[in-house]
N, C-alpha and C. Protein backbone atom coordinates (compact mmCIF):
# COMPACT_ATOMS: atom_id res chain seq x y z
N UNK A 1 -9.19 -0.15 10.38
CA UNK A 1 -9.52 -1.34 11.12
C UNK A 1 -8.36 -2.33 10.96
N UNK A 2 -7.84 -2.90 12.15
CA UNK A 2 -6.92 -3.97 12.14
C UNK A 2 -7.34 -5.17 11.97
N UNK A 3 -6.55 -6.20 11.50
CA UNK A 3 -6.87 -7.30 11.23
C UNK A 3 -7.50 -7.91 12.38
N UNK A 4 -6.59 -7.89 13.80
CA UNK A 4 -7.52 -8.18 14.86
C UNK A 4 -8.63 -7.82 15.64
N UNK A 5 -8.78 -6.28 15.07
CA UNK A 5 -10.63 -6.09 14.95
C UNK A 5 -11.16 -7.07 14.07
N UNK A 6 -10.98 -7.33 12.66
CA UNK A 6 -11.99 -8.07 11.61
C UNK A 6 -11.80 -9.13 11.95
N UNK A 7 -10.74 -9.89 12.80
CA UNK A 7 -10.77 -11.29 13.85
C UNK A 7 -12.35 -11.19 14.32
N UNK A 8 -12.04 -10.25 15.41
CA UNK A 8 -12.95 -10.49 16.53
C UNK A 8 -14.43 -10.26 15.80
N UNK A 9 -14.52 -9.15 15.34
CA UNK A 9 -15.91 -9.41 14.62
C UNK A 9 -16.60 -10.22 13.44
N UNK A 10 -15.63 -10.71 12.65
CA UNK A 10 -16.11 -11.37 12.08
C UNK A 10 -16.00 -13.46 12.60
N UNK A 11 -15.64 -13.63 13.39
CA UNK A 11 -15.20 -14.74 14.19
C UNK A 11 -14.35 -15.51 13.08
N UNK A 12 -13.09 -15.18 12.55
CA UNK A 12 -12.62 -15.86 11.26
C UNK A 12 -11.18 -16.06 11.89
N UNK A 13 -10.59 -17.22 11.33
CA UNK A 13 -9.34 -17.33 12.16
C UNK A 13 -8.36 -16.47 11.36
N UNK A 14 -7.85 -16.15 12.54
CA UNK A 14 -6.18 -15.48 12.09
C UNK A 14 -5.69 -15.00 10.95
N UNK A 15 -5.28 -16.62 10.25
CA UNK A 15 -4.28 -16.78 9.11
C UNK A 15 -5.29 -16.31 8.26
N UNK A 16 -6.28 -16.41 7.97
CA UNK A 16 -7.09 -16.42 7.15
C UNK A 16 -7.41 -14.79 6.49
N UNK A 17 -7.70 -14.00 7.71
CA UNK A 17 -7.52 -12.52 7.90
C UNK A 17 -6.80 -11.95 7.34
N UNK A 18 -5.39 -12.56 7.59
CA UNK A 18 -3.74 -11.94 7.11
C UNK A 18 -3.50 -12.23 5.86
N UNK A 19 -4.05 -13.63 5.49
CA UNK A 19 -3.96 -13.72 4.09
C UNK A 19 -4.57 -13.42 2.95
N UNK A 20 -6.13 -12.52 3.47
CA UNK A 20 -6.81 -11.58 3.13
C UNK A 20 -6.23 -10.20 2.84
N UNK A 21 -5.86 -9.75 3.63
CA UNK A 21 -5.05 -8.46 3.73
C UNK A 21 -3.58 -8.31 2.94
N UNK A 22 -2.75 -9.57 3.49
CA UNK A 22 -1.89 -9.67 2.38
C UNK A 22 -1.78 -9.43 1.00
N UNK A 23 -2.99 -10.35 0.56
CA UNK A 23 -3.56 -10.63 -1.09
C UNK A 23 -3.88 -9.39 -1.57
N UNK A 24 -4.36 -8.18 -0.44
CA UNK A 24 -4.66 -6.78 -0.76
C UNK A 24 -4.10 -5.48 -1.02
N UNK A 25 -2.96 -5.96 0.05
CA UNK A 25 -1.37 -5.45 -0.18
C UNK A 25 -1.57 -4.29 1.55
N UNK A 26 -2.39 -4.86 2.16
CA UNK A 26 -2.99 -3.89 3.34
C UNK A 26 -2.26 -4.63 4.30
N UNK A 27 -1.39 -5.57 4.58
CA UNK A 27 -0.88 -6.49 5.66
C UNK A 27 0.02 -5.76 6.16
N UNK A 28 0.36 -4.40 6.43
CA UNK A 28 1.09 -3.24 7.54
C UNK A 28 -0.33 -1.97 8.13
N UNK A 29 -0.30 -1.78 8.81
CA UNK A 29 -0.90 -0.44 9.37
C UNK A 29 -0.46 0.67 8.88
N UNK A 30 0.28 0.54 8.47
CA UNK A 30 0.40 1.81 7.77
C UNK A 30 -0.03 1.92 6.18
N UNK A 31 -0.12 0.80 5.57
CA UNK A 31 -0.55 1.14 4.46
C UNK A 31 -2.27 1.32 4.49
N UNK A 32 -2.55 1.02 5.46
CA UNK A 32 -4.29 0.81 5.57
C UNK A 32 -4.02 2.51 5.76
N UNK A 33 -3.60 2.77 6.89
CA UNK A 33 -4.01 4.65 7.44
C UNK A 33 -2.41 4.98 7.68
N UNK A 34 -2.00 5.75 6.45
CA UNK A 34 -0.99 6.27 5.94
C UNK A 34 -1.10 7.67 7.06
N UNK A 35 0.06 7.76 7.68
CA UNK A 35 0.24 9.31 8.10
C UNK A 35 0.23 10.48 7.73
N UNK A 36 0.04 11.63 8.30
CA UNK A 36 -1.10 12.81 7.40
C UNK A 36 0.49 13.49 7.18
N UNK A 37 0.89 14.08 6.12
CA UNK A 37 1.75 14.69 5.56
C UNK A 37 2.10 15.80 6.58
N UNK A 38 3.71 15.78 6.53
CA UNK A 38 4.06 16.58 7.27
C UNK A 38 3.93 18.28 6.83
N UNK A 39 3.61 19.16 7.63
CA UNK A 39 3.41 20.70 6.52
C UNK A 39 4.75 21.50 6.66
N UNK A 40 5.55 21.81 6.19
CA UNK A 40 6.63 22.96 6.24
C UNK A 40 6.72 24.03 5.78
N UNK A 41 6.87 25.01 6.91
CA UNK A 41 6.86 26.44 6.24
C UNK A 41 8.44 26.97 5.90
N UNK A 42 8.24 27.83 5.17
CA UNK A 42 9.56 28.72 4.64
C UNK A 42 9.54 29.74 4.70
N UNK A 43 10.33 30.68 5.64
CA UNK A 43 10.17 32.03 6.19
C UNK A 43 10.94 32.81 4.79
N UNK A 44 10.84 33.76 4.28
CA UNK A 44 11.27 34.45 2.96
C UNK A 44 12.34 35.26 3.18
């Protein structure tokens, strides 16, 4: 969930959100939903 989803549903302003998330260490998208590991194979 992005900060500007928990905007809209929770009706809370902005800064307030970010400085929530900040304080959490979640203030990028990517640290909230980290990308799924890349798989590599090795032919023998």
């Amino acid at each position: 969930m992005t900060g500007a989803t928990i905007v809209a549903k929770l009706w809370l302003a902005r800064s307030t959100v970010a400085r929530w998330l900040r304080r959490e260490g979640l203030e990028r998208l990517a640290q909230i939903d980290p990308p799924a590991p890349v798989r590599r194979y090795q032919h023998d």
